[in-house]
Protein backbone atom coordinates (compact mmCIF):
# COMPACT_ATOMS: atom_id res chain seq x y z
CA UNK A 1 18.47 21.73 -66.70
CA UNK A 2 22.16 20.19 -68.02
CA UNK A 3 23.86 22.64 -70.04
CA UNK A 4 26.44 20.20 -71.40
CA UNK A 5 27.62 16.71 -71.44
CA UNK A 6 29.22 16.94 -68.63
CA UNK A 7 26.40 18.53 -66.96
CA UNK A 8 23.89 15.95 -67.99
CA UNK A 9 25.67 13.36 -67.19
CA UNK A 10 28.02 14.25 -64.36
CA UNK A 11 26.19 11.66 -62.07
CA UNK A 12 27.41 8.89 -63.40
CA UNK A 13 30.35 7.26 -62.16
CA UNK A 14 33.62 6.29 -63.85
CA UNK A 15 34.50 2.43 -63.70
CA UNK A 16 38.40 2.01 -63.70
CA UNK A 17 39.65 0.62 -67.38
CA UNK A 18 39.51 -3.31 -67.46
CA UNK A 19 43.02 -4.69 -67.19
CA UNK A 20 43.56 -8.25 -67.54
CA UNK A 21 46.86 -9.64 -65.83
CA UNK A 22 46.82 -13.26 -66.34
CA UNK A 23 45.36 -13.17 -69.98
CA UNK A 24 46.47 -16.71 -70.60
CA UNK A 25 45.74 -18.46 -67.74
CA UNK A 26 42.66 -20.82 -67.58
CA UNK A 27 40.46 -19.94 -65.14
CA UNK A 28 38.00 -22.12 -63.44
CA UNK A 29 34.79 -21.37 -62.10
CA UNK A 30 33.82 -17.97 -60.31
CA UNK A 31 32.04 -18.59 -56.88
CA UNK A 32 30.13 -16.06 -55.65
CA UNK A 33 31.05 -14.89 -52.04
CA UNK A 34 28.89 -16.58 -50.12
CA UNK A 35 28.87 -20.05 -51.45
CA UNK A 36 31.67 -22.78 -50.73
CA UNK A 37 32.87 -23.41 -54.58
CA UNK A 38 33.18 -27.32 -55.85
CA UNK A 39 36.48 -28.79 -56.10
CA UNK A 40 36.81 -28.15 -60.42
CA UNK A 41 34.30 -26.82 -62.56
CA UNK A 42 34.37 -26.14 -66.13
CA UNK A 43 36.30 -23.33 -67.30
CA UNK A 44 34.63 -21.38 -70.62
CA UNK A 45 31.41 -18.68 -69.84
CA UNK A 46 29.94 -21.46 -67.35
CA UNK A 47 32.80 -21.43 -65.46
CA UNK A 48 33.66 -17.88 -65.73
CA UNK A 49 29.44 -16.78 -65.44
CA UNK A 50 28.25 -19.72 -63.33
CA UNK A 51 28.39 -18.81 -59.27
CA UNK A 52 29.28 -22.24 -57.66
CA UNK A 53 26.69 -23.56 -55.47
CA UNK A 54 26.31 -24.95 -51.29
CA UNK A 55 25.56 -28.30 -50.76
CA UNK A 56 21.86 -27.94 -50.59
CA UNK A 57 20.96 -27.91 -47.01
CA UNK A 58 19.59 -30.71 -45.55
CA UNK A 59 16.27 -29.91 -43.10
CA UNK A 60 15.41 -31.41 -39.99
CA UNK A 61 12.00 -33.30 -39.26
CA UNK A 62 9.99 -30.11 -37.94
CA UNK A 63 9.99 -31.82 -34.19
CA UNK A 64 13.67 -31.38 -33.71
CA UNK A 65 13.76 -27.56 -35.21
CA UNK A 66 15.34 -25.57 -32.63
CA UNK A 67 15.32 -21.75 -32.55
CA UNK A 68 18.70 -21.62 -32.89
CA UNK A 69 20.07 -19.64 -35.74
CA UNK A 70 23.46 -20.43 -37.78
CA UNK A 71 25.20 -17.48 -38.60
CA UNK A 72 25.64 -17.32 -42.66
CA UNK A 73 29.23 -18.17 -43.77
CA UNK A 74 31.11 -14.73 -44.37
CA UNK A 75 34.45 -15.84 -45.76
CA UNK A 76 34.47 -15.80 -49.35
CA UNK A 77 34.96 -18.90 -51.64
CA UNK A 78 38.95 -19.84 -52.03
CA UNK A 79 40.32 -18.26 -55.04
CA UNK A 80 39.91 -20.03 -58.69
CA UNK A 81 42.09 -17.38 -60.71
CA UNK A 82 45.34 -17.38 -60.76
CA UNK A 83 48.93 -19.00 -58.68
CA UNK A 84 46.09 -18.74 -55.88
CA UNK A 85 43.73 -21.17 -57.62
CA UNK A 86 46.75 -23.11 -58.59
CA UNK A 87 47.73 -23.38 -55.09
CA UNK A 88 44.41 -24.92 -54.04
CA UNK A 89 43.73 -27.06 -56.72
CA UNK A 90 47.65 -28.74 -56.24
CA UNK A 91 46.83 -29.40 -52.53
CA UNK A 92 43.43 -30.60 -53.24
CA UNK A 93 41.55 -28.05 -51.35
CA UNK A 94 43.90 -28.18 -48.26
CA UNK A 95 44.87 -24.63 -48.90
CA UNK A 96 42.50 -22.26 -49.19
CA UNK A 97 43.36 -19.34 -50.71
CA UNK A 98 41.35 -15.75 -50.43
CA UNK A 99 40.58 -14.44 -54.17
CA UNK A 100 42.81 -11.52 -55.18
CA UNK A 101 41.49 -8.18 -56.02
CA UNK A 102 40.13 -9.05 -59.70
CA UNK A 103 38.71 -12.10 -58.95
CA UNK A 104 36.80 -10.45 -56.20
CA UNK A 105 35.74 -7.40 -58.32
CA UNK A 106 34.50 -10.21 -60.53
CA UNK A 107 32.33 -12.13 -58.33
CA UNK A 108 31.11 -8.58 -56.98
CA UNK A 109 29.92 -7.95 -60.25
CA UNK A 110 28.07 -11.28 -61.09
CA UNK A 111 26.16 -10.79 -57.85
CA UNK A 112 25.52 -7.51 -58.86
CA UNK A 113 23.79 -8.54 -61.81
CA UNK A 114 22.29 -11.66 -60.30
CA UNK A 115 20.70 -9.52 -58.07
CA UNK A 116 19.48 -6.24 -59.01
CA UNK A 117 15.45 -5.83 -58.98
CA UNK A 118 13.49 -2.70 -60.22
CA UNK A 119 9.68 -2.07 -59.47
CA UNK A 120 9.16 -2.64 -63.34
CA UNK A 121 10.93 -3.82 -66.81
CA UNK A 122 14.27 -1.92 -67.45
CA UNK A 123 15.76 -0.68 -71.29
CA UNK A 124 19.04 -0.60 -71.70
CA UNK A 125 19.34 1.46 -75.18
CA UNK A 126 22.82 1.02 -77.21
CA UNK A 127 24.17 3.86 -79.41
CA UNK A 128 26.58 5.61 -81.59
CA UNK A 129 25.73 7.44 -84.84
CA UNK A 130 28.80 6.24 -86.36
CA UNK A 131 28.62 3.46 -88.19
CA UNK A 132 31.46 -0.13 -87.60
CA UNK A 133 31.73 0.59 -84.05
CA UNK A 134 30.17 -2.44 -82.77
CA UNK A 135 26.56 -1.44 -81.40
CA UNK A 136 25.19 -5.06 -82.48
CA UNK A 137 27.58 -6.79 -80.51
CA UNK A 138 27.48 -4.71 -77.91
CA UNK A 139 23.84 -5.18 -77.66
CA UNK A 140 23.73 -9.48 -78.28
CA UNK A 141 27.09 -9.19 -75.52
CA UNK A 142 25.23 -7.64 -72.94
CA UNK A 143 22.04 -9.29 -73.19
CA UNK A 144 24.04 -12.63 -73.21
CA UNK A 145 25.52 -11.69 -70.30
CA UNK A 146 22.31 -10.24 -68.43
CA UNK A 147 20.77 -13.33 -69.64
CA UNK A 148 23.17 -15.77 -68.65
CA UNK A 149 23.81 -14.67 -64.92
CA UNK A 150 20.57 -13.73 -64.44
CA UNK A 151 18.34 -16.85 -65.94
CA UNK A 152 16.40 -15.65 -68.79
CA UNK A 153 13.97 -13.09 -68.89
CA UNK A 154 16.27 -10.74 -70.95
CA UNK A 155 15.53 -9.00 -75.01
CA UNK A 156 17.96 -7.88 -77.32
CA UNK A 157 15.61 -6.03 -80.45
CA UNK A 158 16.50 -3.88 -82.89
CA UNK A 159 14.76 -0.38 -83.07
CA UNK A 160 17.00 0.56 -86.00
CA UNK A 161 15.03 2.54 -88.64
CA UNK A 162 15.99 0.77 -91.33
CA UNK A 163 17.03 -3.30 -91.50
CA UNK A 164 20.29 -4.06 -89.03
CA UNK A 165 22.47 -7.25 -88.58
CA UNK A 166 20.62 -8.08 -85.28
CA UNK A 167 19.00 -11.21 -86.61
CA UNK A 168 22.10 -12.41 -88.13
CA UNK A 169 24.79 -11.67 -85.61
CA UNK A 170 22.29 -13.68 -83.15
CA UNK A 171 22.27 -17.43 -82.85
CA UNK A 172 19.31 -19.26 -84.87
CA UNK A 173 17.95 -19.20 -87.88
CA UNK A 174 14.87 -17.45 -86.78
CA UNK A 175 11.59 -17.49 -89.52
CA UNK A 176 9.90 -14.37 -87.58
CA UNK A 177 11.28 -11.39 -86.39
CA UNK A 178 10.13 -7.15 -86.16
CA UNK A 179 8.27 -7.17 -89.56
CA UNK A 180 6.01 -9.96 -88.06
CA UNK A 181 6.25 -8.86 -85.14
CA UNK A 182 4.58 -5.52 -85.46
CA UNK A 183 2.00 -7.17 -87.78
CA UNK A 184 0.80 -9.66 -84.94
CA UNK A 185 1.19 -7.54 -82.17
CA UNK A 186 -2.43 -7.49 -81.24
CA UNK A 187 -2.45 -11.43 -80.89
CA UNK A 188 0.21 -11.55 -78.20
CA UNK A 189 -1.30 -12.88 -74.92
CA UNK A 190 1.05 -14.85 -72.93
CA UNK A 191 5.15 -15.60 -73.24
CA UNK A 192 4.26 -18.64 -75.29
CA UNK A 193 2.87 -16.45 -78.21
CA UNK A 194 5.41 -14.00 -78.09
CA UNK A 195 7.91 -17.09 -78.05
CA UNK A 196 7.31 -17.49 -81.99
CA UNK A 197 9.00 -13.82 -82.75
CA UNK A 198 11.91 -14.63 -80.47
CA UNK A 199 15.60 -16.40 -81.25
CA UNK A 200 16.22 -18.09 -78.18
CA UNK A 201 20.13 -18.02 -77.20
CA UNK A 202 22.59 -20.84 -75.55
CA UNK A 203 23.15 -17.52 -72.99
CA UNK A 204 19.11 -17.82 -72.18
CA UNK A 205 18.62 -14.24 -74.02
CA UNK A 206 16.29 -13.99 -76.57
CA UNK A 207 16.73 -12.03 -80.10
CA UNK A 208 14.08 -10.30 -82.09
CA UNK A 209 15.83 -8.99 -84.98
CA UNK A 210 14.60 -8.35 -89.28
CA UNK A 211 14.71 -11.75 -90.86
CA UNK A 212 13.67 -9.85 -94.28
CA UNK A 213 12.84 -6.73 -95.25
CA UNK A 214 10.24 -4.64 -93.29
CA UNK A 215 8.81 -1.00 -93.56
CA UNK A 216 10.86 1.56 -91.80
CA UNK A 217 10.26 1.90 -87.86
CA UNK A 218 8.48 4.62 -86.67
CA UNK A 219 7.85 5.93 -83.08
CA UNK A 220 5.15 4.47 -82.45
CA UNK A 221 6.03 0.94 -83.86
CA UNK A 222 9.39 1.97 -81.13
CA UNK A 223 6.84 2.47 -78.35
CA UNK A 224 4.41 -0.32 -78.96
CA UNK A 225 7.35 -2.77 -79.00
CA UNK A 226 8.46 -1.80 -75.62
CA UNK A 227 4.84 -1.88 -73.86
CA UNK A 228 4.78 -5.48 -75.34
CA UNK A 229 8.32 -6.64 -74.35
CA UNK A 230 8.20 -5.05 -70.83
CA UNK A 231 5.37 -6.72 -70.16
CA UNK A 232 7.20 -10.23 -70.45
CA UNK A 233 11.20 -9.41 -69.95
CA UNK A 234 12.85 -7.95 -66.97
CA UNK A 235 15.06 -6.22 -68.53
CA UNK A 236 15.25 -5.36 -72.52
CA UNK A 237 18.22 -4.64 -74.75
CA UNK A 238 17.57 -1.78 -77.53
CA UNK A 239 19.67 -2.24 -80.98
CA UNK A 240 19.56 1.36 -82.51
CA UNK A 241 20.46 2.65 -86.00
CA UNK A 242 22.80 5.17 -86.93
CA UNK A 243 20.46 8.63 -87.62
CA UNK A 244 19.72 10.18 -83.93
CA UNK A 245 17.30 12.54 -85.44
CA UNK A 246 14.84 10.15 -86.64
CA UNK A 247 11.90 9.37 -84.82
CA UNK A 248 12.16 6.08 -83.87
CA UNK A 249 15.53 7.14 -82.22
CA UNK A 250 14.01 10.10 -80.53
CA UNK A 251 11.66 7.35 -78.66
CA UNK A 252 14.31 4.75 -77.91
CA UNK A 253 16.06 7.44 -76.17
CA UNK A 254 13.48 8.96 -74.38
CA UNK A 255 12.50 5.96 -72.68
CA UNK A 256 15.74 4.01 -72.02
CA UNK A 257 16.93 3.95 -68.74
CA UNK A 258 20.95 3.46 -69.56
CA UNK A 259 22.67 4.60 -72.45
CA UNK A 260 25.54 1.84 -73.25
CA UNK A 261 28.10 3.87 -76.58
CA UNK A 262 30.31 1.67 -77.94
CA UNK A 263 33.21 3.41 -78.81
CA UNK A 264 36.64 1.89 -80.45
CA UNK A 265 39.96 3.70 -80.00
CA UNK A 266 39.56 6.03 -83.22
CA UNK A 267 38.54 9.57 -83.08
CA UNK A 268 35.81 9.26 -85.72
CA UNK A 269 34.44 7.04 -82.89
CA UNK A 270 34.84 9.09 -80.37
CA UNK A 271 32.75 11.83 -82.30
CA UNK A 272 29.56 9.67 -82.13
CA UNK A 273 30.03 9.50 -78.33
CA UNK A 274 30.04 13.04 -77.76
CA UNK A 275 27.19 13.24 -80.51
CA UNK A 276 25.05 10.89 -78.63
CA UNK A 277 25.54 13.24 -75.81
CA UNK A 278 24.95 16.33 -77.42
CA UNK A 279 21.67 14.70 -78.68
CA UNK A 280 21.01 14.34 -74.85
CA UNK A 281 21.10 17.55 -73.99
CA UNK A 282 19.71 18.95 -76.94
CA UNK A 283 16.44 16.18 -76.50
CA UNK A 284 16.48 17.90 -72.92
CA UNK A 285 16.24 20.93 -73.86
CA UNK A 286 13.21 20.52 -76.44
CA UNK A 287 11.43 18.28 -73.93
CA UNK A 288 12.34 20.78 -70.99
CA UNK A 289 13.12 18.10 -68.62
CA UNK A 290 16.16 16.10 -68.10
CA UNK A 291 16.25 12.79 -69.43
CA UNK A 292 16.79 9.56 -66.93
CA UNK A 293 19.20 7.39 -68.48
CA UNK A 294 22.55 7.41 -67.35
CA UNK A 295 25.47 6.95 -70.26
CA UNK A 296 28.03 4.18 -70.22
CA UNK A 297 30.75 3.74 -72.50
CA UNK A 298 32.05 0.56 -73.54
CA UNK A 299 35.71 1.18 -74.99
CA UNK A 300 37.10 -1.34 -77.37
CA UNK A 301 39.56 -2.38 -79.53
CA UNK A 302 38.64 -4.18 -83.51
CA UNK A 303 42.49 -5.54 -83.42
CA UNK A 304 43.72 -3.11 -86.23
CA UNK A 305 46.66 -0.64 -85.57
CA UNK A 306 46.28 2.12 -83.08
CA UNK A 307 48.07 5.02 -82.03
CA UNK A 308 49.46 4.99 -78.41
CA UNK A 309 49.03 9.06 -78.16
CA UNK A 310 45.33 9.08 -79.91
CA UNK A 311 44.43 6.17 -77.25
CA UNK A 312 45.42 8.57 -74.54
CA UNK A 313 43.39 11.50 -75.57
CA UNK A 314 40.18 9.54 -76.03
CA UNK A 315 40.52 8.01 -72.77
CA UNK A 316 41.47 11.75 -71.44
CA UNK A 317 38.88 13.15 -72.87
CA UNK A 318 36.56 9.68 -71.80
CA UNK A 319 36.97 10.88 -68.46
CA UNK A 320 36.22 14.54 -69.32
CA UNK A 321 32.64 13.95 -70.44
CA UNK A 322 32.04 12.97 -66.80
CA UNK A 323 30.68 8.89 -68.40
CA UNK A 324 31.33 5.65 -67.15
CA UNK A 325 33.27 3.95 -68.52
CA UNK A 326 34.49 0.26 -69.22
CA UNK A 327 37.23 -1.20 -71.58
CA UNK A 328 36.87 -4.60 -73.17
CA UNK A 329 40.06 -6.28 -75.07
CA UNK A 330 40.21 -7.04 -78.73
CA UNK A 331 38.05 -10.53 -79.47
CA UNK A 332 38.11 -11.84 -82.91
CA UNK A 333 34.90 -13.48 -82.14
CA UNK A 334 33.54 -10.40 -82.36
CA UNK A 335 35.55 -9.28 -85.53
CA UNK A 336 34.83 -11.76 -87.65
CA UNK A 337 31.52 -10.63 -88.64
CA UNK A 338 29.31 -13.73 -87.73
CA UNK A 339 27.45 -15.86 -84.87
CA UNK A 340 28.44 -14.28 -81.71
CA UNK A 341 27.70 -16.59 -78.85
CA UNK A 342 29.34 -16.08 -75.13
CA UNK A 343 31.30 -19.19 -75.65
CA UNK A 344 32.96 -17.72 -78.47
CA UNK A 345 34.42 -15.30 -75.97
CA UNK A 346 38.19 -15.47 -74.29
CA UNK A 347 38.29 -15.70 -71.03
CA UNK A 348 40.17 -12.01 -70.91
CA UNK A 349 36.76 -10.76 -73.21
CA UNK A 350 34.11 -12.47 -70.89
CA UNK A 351 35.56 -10.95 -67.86
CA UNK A 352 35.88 -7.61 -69.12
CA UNK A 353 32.03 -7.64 -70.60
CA UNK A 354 30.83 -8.64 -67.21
CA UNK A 355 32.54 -5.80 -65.60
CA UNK A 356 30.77 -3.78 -68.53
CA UNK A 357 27.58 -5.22 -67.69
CA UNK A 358 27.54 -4.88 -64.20
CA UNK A 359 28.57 -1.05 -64.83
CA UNK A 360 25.22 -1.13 -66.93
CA UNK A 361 23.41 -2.62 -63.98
CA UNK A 362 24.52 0.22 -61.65
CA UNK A 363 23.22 2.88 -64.16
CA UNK A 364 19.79 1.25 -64.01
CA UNK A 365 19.91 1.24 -60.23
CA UNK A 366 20.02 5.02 -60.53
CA UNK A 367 17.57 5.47 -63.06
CA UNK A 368 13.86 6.62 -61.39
CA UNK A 369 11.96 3.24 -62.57
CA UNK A 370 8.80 4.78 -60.32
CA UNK A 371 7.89 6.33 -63.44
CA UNK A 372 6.72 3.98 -66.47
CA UNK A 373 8.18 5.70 -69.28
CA UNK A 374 6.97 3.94 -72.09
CA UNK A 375 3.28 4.54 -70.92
CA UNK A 376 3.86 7.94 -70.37
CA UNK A 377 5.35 9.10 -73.69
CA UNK A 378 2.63 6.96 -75.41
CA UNK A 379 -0.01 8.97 -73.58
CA UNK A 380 1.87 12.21 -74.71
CA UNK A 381 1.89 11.30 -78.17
CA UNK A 382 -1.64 9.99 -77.88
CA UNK A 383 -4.55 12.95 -78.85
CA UNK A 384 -7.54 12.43 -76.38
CA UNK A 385 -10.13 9.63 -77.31
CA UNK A 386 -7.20 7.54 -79.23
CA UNK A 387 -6.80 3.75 -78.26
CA UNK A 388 -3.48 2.36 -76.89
CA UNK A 389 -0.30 2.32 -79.04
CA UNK A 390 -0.42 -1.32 -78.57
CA UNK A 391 -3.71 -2.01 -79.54
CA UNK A 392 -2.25 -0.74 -82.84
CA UNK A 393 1.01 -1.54 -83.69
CA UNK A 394 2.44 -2.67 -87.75
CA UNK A 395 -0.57 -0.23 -88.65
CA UNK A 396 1.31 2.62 -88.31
């Protein structure tokens, strides 16, 4: 049993702070390793998202198959990025350049997300009690991105208690969303009819946020959202509100497996990180076991003024509480308050929100998805004889 943050937490791994050295350059698109990238592509989140893709491979008649075996190509794809990419585009292709070290950690960490399997549906749960610090676009930013390397099956909903911004900050103008949601629950059967609640996204995420008002959210509405999502997405994206001791909360928590906190460079921001991990350890303690989700923080900047020594400390005392953590550069995309797609993004922004995301990934890799967590805290809420959560849920 964790005693502390650092405790609770102290498996997780620290990711290095993002630093972008060619800010202004305009990068093309990011092969992965083991495919031969194009002569140009697109710049933008294609290019930057997009893996480049072999020739597809031509097969013989099945007559003149031999057993002999082609060893796959091991030498990455020449470098995009960069005086290197540059190079190779000046002398048409002739010189082949190896990546440097950031484009490579970039590629590593699309193929990381690409992918990454688990035995069942993942929840990625985003939180900080205080309020501004960018939890909304946290969440649409890393679903985009989740959604976008990975093809689809990827949720961003909000489990706030109260109405968010979800629905708003999201692409669409969506006519359904949690209120209707929870009120048609029970005639969900397939993707198609779950399709109607949804905003689909240009980054192949989908969005289920409040398009009006709609009673507060209780456990149990939490919990019978998550059966139903999990059992169409891979991977789902929790929105949260800003009062950890509410019940709706309490589930999102208990049954996330990653913990993204946004955090900006302020100490009132900082304070809701090491709340959200004091809530951790206190949750542990009531429930007597310790929770699974691992805690990554996503360290940003909202392009107001900031003091060099407080930036110091919180990143000091970052790497005290034993999290992960990931910094992303000011975007005023993301400032100015509206539509947030992926190709709103610079190029510095959708670099460093992959490394974020691919951080993310890793904590679900170490999360113990042999255990359906949903199910099990709806069966410990559940007295004997009572009918599944989702059988029941907007009648709560």
């Amino acid at each position: 049993m964790a005693e502390q943050p650092r405790q609770v937490l102290g498996g997780a791994q620290r990711v290095a702070r993002y630093t972008e050295q060619e800010q202004h350059e305009q990068a093309a698109a990011t092969p992965t390793a083991d495919a031969q990238a194009p002569a140009e592509r697109p710049g933008g989140v294609d290019g930057l998202l997009t893996p480049a893709t072999a020739p597809a491979e031509v097969q013989a008649p099945a007559a003149a198959r031999t057993s002999v075996q082609v060893a796959p190509r091991t030498r990455p794809a020449p470098a995009r990025w960069g005086w290197r990419g540059r190079l190779s585009r000046a002398t048409g292709g002739l010189m082949k350049l190896t990546p440097g070290e950031e484009e490579q950690a970039h590629r590593q960490a699309i193929s990381a997300i690409r992918l990454a399997t688990w035995p069942r549906a993942v929840n990625i749960m985003v939180t900080n009690p205080k309020g501004g610090v960018g939890k909304t676009p946290t969440s649409l930013l890393l679903a985009g991105i989740l959604g976008h390397v990975r093809g689809g099956y990827v949720v961003v909903w909000e489990a706030a208690e109260s109405v968010g911004t979800l629905s708003r900050r999201g692409e669409g103008e969506p006519q359904r969303g949690m209120a209707e949601l929870l009120a048609g629950a029970g005639s969900v059967t397939s993707a198609g009819t779950l399709g109607v609640y949804t905003a689909p996204q240009t980054s192949h995420a989908d969005v289920i946020g409040s398009v009006a008002g709609r009673p507060v959210l209780s456990a149990d509405d939490v919990l019978a959202t998550r059966a139903l999502l999990d059992t169409y997405y891979r991977v789902t994206v929790t929105d949260t509100g800003n009062n950890p001791q509410h019940d709706a909360y309490v589930a999102a928590l208990r049954t996330a497996d990653a913990v993204v906190i946004p955090c900006l460079v302020s100490i009132d921001s900082l304070n809701g990180v090491e709340e959200v991990l004091a809530t951790i350890a206190a949750e542990e303690q009531r429930s007597g076991h310790a929770l699974p989700a691992q805690a990554v923080v996503v360290l940003s900047h909202d392009g107001g003024p900031e003091d060099d020594h407080i930036a110091t400390a919180i990143r000091a005392r970052l790497e005290e509480l034993h999290v992960t953590v990931v910094e992303v550069p000011f975007d005023p995309a993301i400032r100015l308050g509206g539509k947030l797609t992926l190709g709103d993004l610079s190029e510095a922004s959708t670099r460093a929100w992959t490394a974020a995301a691919a951080a993310v990934v890793a904590a679900l890799s170490a999360a113990p998805t042999d255990v359906d967590l949903v199910r099990e805290l709806q069966a410990a809420r559940r007295p004997s004889g009572d009918v599944p959560a989702t059988a029941t849920a907007g009648q709560s």
